[in-house]
Protein backbone atom coordinates (compact mmCIF):
# COMPACT_ATOMS: atom_id res chain seq x y z
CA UNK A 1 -6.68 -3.39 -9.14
CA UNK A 2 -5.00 -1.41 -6.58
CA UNK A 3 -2.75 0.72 -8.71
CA UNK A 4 -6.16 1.65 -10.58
CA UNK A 5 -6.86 4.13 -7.66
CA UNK A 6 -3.82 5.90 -7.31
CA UNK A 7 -5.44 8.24 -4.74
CA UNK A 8 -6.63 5.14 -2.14
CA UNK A 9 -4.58 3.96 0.64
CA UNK A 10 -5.29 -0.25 0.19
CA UNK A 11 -5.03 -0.69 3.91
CA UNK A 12 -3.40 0.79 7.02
CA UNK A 13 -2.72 -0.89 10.34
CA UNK A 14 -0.40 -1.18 13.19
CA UNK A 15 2.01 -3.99 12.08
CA UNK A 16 2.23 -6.20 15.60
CA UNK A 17 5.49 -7.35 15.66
CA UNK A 18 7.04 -3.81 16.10
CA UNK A 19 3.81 -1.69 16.21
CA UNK A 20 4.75 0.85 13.02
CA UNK A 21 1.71 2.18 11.17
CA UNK A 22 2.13 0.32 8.09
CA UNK A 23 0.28 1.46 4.75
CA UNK A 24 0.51 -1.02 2.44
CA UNK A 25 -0.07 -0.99 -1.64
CA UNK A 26 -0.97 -3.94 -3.11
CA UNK A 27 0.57 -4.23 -7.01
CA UNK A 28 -0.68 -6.95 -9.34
CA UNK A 29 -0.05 -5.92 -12.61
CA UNK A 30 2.59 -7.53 -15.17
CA UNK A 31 5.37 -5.34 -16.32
CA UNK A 32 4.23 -5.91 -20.07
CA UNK A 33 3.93 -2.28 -20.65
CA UNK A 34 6.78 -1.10 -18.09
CA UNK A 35 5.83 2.84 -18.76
CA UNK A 36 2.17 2.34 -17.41
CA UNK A 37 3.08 0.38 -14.80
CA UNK A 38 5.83 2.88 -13.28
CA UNK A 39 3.72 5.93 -13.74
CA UNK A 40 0.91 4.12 -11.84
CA UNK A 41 3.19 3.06 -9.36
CA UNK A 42 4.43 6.62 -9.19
CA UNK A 43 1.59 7.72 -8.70
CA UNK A 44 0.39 5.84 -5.90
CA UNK A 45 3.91 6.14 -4.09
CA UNK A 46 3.07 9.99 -4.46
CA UNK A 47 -0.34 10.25 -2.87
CA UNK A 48 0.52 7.50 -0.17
CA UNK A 49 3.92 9.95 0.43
CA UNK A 50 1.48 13.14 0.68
CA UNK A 51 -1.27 11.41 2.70
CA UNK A 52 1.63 11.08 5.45
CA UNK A 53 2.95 14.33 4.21
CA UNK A 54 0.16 16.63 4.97
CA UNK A 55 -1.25 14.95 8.39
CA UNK A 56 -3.96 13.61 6.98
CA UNK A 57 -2.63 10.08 8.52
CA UNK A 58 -3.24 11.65 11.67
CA UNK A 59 -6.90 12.61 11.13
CA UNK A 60 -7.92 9.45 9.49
CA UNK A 61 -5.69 6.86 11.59
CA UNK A 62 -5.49 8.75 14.92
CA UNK A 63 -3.45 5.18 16.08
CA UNK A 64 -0.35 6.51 13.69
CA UNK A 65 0.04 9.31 16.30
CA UNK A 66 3.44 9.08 18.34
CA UNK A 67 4.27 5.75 16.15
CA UNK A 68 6.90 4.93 13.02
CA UNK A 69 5.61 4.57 9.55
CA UNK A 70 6.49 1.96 7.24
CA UNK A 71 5.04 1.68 3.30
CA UNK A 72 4.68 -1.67 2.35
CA UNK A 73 4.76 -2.23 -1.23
CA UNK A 74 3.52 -5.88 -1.94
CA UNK A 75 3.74 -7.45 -5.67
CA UNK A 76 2.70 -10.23 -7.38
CA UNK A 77 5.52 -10.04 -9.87
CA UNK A 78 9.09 -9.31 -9.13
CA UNK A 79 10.25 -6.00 -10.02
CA UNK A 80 11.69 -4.80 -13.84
CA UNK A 81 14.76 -3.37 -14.31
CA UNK A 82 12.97 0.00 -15.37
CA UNK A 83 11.70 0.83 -11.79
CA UNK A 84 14.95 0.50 -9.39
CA UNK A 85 15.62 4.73 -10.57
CA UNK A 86 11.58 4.93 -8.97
CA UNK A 87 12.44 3.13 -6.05
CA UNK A 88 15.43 4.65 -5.52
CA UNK A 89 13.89 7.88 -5.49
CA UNK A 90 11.01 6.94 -3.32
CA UNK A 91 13.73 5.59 -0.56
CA UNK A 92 15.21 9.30 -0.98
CA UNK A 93 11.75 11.06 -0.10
CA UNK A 94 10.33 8.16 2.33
CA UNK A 95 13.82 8.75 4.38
CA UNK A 96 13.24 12.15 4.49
CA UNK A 97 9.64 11.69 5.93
CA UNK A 98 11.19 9.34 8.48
CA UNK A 99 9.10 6.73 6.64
CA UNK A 100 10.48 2.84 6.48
CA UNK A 101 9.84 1.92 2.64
CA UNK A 102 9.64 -1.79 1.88
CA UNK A 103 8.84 -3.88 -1.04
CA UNK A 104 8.56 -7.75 -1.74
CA UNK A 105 7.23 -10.06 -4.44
CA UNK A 106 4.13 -12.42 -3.37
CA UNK A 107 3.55 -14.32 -6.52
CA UNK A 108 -0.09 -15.64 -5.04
CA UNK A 109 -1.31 -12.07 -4.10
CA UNK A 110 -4.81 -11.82 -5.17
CA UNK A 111 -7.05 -9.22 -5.05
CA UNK A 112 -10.85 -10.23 -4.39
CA UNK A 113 -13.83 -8.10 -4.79
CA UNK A 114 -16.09 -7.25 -2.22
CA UNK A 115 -20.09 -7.73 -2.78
CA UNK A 116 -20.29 -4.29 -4.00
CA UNK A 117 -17.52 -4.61 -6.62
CA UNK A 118 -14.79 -2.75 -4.85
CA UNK A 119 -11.44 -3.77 -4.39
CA UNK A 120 -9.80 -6.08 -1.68
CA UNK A 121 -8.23 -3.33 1.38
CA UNK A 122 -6.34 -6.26 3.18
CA UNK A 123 -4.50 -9.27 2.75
CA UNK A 124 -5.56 -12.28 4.85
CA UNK A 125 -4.76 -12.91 7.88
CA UNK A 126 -2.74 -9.22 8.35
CA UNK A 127 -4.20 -6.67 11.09
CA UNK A 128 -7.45 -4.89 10.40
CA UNK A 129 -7.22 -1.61 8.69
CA UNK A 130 -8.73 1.26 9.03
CA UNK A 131 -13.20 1.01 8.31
CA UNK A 132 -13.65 -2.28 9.40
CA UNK A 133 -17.45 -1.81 10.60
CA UNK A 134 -20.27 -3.90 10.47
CA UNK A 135 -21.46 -0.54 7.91
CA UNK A 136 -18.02 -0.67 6.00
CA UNK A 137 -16.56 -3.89 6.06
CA UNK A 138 -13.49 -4.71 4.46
CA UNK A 139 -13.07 -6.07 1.24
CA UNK A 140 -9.86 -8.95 1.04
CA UNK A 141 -6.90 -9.78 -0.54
CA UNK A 142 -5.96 -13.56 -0.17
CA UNK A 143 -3.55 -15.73 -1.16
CA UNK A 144 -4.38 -18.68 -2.92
């Protein structure tokens, strides 16, 4: 699932009711084994804070240019106890990147595959991300 490929932003778009650049992480996995789960997390928060970071938003989304940012962090369970110290620290570096953080629990997020096997890179019926070409078309992530 998404928190598999830590280094992947799951989709980018311009959110259209305030037109922010939102990058959004899609997390489906149970907090049965909280350490995994937060260091995965951590993870992802970390490359999706350096992808913004370094610029690179700005050469592979040229729309983000002159707009907010806003990290959506989407999960299908509700959050453990364990990760409020991660999220807490991610609001600390996400406010000092002049990034809106946000996180809420969607107990029917799915994530489909694609025909090729790769993972869903937007939820159903949200904006389309970044790639969506007749030679790269999205994969999905519906809710059921």
């Amino acid at each position: 699932m998404a928190l598999d490929n830590p280094t992947v932003v799951d989709t980018i778009g311009i959110e259209a009711a305030t037109g922010k650049v939102v990058l959004t992480m899609f997390d489906t996995w149970t907090w049965d084994a909280p350490l995994p789960h937060l260091l995965a997390l951590q993870d992802k928060l970390n490359a999706y804070f350096g992808f913004i970071e370094s610029g690179q938003i700005y050469d592979a989304y040229p729309d983000a240019k002159e707009r907010s940012l806003a990290i959506d962090v989407i999960t299908r369970h509700p959050l453990h106890e364990d990760s409020i110290p991660l999220y807490d620290k991610a609001l600390e570096v996400a406010q000092a990147l002049k990034v809106e953080l946000r996180s809420r629990c969607d107990p029917d997020l799915i994530i489909d595959l694609d025909d090729d096997g790769e993972e869903g890179k937007r939820k159903k019926g949200a904006g389309k991300g970044k790639g969506n070409s007749e030679d790269n078309p999205p994969g999905r992530a519906n809710r059921r």
